[in-house]
N, C-alpha and C. Protein backbone atom coordinates (compact mmCIF):
# COMPACT_ATOMS: atom_id res chain seq x y z
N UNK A 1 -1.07 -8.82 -4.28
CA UNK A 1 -0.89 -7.60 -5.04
C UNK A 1 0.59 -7.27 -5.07
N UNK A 2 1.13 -7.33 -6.25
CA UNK A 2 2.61 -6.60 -6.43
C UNK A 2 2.52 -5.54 -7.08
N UNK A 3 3.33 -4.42 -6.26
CA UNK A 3 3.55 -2.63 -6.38
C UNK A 3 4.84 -3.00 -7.23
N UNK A 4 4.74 -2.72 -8.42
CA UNK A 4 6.06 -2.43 -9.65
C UNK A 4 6.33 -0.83 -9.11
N UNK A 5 7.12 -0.39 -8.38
CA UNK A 5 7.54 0.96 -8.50
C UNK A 5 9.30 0.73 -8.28
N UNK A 6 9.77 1.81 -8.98
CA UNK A 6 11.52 1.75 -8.48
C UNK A 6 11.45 1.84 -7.50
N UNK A 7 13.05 1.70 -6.79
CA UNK A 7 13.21 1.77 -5.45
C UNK A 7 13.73 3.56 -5.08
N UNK A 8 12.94 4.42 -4.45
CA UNK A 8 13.26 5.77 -4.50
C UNK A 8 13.15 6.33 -3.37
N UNK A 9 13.54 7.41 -2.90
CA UNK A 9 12.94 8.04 -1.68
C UNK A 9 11.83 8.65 -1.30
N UNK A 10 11.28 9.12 -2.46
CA UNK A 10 9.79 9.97 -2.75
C UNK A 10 9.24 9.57 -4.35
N UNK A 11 7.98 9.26 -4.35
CA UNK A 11 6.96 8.68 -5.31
C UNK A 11 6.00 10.49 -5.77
N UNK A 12 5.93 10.02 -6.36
CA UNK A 12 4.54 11.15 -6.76
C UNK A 12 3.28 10.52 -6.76
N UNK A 13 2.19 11.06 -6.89
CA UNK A 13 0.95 10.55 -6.66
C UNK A 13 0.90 10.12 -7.95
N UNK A 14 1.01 10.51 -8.98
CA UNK A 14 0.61 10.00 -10.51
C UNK A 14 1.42 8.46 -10.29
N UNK A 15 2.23 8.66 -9.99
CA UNK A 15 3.28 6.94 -10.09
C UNK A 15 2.29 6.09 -8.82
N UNK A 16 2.30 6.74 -8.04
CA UNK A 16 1.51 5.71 -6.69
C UNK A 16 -0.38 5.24 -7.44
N UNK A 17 -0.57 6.08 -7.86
CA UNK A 17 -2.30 5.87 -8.23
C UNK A 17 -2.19 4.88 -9.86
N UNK A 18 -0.90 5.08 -10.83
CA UNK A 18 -0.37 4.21 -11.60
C UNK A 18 -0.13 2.89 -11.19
N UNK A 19 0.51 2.32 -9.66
CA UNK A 19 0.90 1.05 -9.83
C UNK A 19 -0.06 0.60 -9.01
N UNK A 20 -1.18 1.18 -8.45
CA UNK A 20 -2.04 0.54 -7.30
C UNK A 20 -3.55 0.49 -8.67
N UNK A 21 -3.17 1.00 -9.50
CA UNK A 21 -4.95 0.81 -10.44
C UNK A 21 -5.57 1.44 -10.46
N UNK A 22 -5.71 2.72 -9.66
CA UNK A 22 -6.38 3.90 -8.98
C UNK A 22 -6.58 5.50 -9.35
N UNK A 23 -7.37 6.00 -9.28
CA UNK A 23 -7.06 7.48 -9.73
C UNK A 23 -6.47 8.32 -8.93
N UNK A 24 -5.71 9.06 -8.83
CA UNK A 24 -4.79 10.00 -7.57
C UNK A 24 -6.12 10.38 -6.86
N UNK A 25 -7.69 10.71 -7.50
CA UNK A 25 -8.64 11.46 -6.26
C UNK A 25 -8.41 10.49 -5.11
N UNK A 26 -8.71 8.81 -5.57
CA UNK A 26 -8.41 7.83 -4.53
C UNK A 26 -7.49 8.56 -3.33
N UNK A 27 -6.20 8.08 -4.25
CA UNK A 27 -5.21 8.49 -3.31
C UNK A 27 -5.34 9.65 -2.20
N UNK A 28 -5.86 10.70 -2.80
CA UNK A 28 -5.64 11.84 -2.44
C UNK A 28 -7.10 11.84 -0.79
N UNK A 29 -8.10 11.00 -1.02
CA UNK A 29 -9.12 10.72 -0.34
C UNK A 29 -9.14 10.06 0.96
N UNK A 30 -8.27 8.92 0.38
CA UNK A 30 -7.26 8.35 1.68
C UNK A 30 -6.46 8.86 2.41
N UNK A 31 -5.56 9.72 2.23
CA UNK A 31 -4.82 10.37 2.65
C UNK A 31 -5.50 11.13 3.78
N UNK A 32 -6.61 11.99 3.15
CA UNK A 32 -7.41 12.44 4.52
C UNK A 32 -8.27 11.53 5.51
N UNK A 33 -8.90 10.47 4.86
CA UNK A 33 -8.94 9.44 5.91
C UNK A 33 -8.36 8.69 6.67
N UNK A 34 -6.93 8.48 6.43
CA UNK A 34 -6.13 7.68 6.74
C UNK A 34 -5.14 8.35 8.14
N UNK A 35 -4.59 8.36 8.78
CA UNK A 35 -4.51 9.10 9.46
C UNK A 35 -2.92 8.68 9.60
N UNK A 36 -2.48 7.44 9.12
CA UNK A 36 -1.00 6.91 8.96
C UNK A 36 -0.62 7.53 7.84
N UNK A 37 -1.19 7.79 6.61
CA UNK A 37 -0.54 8.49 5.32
C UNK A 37 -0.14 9.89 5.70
N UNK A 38 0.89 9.88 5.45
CA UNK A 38 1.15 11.58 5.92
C UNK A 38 2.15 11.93 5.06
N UNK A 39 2.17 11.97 3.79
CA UNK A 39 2.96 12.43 2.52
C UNK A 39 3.81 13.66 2.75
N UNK A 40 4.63 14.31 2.27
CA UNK A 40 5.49 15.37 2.17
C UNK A 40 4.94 16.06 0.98
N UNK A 41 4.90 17.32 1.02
CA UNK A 41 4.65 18.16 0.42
C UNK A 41 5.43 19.10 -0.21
N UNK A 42 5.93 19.49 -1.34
CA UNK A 42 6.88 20.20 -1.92
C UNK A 42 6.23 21.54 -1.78
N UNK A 43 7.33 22.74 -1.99
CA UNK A 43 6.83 24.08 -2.29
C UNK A 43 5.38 24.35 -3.00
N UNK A 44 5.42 23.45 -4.44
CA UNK A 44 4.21 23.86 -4.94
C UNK A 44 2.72 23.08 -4.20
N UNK A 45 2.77 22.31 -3.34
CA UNK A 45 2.19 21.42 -2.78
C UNK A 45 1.81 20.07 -3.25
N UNK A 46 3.14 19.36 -4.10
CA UNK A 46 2.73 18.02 -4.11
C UNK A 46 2.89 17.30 -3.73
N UNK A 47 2.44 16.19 -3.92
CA UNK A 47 2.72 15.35 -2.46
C UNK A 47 3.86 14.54 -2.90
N UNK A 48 4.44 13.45 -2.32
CA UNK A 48 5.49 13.08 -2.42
C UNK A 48 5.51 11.83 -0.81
N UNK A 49 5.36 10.93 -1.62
CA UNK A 49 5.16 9.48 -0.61
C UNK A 49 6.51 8.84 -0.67
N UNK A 50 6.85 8.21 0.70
CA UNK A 50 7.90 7.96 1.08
C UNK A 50 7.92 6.33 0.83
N UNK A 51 8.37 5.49 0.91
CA UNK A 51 8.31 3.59 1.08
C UNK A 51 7.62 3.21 2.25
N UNK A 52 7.57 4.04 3.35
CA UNK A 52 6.73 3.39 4.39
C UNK A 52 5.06 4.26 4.17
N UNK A 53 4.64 5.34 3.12
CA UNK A 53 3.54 5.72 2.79
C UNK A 53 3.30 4.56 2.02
N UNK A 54 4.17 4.13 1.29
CA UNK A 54 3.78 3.13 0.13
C UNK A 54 3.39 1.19 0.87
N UNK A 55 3.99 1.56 1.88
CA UNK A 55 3.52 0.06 2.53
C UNK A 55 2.15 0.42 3.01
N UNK A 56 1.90 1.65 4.29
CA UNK A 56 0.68 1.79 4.72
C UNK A 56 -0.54 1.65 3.29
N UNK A 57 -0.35 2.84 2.25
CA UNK A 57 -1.39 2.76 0.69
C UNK A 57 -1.73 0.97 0.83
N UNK A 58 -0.50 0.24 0.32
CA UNK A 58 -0.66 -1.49 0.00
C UNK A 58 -1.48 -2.17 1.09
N UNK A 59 -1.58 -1.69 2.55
CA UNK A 59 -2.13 -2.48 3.63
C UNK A 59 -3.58 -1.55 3.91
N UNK A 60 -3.67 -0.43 3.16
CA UNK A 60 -5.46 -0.23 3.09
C UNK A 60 -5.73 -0.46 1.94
N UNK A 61 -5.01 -0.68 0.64
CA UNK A 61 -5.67 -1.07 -0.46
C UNK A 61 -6.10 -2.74 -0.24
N UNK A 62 -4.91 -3.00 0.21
CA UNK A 62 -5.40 -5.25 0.36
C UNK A 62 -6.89 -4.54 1.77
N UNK A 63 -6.81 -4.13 2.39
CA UNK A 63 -8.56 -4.12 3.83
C UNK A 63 -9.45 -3.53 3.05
N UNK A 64 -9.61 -2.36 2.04
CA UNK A 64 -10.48 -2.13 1.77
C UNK A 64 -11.31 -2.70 -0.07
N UNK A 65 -10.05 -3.21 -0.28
CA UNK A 65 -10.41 -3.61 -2.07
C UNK A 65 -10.27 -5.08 -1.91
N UNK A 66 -9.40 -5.52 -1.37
CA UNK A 66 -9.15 -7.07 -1.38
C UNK A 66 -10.33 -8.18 -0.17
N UNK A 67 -10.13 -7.40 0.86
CA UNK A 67 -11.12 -7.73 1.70
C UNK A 67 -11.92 -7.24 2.14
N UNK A 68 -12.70 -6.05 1.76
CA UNK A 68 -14.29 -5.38 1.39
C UNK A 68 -14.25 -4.93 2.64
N UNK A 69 -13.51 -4.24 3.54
CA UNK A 69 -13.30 -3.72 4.79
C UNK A 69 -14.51 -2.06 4.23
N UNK A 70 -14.85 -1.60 4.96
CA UNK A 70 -15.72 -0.18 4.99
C UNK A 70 -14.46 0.52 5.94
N UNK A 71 -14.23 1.89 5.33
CA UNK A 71 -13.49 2.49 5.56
C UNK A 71 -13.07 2.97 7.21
N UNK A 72 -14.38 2.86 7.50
CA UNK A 72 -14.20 2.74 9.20
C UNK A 72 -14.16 1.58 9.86
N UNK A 73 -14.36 -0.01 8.47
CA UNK A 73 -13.57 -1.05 9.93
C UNK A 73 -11.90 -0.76 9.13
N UNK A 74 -11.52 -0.49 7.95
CA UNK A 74 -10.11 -0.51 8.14
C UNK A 74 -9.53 0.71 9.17
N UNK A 75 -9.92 1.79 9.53
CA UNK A 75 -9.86 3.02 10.10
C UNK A 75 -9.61 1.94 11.64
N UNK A 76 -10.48 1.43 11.93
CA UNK A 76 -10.60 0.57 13.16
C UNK A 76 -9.56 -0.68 13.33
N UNK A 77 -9.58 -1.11 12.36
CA UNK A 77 -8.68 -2.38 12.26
C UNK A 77 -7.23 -1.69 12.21
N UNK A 78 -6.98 -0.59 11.47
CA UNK A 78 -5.08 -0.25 11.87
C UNK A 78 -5.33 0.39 13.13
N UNK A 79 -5.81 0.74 13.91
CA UNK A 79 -6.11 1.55 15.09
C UNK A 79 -5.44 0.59 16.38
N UNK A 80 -6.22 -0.41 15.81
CA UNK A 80 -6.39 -1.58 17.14
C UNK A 80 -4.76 -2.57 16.81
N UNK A 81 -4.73 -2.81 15.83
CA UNK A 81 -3.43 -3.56 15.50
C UNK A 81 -2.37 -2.43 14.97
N UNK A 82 -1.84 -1.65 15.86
CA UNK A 82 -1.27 -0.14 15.29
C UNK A 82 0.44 -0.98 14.65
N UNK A 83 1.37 -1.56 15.77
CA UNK A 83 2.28 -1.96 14.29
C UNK A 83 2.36 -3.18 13.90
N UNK A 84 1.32 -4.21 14.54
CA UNK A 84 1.20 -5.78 14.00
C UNK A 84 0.86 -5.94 13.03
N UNK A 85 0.00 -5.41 12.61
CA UNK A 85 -0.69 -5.32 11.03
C UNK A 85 -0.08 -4.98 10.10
N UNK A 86 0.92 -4.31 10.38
CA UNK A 86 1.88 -3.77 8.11
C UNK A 86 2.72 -4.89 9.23
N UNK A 87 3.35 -5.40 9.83
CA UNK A 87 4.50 -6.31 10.14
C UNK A 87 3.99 -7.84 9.70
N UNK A 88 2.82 -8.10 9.81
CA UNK A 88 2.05 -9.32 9.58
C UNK A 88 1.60 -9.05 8.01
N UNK A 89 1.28 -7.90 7.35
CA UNK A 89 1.10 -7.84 6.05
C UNK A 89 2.10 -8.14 5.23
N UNK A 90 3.37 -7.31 5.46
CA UNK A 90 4.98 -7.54 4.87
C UNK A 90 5.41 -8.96 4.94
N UNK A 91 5.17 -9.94 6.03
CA UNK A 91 5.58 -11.42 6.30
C UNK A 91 4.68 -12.14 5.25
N UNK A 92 3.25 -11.68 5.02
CA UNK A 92 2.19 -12.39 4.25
C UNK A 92 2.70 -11.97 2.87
N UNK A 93 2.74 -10.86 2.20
CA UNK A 93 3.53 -10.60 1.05
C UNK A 93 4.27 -11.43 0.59
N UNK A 94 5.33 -11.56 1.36
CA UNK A 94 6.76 -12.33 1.34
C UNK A 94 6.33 -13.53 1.04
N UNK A 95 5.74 -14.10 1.61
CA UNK A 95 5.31 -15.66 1.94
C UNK A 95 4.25 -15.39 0.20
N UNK A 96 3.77 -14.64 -0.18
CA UNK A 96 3.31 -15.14 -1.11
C UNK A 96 3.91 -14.81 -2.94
N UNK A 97 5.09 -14.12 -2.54
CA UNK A 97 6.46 -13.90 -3.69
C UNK A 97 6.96 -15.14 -3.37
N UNK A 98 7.13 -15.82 -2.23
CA UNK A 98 7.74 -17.13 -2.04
C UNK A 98 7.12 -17.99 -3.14
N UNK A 99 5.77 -18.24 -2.49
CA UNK A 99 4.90 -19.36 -3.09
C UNK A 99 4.87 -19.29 -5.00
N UNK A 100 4.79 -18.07 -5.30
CA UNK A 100 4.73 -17.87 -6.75
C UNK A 100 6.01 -18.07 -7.22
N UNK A 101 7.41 -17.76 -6.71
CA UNK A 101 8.53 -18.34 -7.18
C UNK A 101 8.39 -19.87 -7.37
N UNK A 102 7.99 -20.37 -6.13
CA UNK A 102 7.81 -22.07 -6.16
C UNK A 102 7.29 -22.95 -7.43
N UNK A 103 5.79 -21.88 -7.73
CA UNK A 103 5.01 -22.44 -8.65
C UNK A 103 5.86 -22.10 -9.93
N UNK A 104 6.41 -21.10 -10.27
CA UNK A 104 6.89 -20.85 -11.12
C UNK A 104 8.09 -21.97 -12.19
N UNK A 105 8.57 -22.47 -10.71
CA UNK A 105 9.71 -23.54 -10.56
C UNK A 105 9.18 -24.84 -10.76
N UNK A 106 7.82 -25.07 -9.94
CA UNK A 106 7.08 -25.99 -10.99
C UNK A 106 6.59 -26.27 -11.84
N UNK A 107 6.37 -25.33 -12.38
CA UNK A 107 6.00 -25.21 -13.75
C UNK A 107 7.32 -25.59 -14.73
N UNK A 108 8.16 -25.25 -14.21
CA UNK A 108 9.59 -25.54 -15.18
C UNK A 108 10.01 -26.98 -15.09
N UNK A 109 9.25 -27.67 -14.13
CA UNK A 109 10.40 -29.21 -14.26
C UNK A 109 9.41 -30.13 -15.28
């Protein structure tokens, strides 16, 4: 899964529920389940996600959409692997922007 968002300090929920496929209720659902999402809130109360909200969102969207996790084994699974898991997700990412550059490159010769 690649997140197209600029590089910024704070996201809005309309842009975060835009590049993940999702409707902001999503977002907004997780957030109370999630217990790592912890967004900033402006005066009027919107939320406002930071780059490390936006890694945690990417590492319950790949447990619960990509690998059919139920919200209480991903709830369980970041619990138990508290910072191995987005550190092992970010390396797996990487490794697979790698691999698609590669193919890309094969495709060209």
């Amino acid at each position: 899964m690649n997140i197209n968002l600029p590089e910024k300090l704070y996201y809005g929920i309309g842009e975060v529920a835009k590049a993940f496929g999702v409707n902001t209720s999503l977002i907004r659902f997780w957030e109370k389940e999630f217990d790592v999402l912890q967004p900033k809130k402006n005066a009027k109360g919107n939320r406002k996600f930071t780059p490390k909200d936006i890694k945690n969102l990417e590492l319950i969207f790949h447990l619960v959409k990509q690998r059919g996790f139920t919200l209480e084994g991903a709830k369980t699974h970041l619990k138990d692997n508290k910072g191995g898991t987005l550190e092992n997700f970010d390396i797996i990412r990487k490794l697979e922007n790698v691999k698609s550059e590669l193919l890309k490159i094969k495709d060209q010769l």
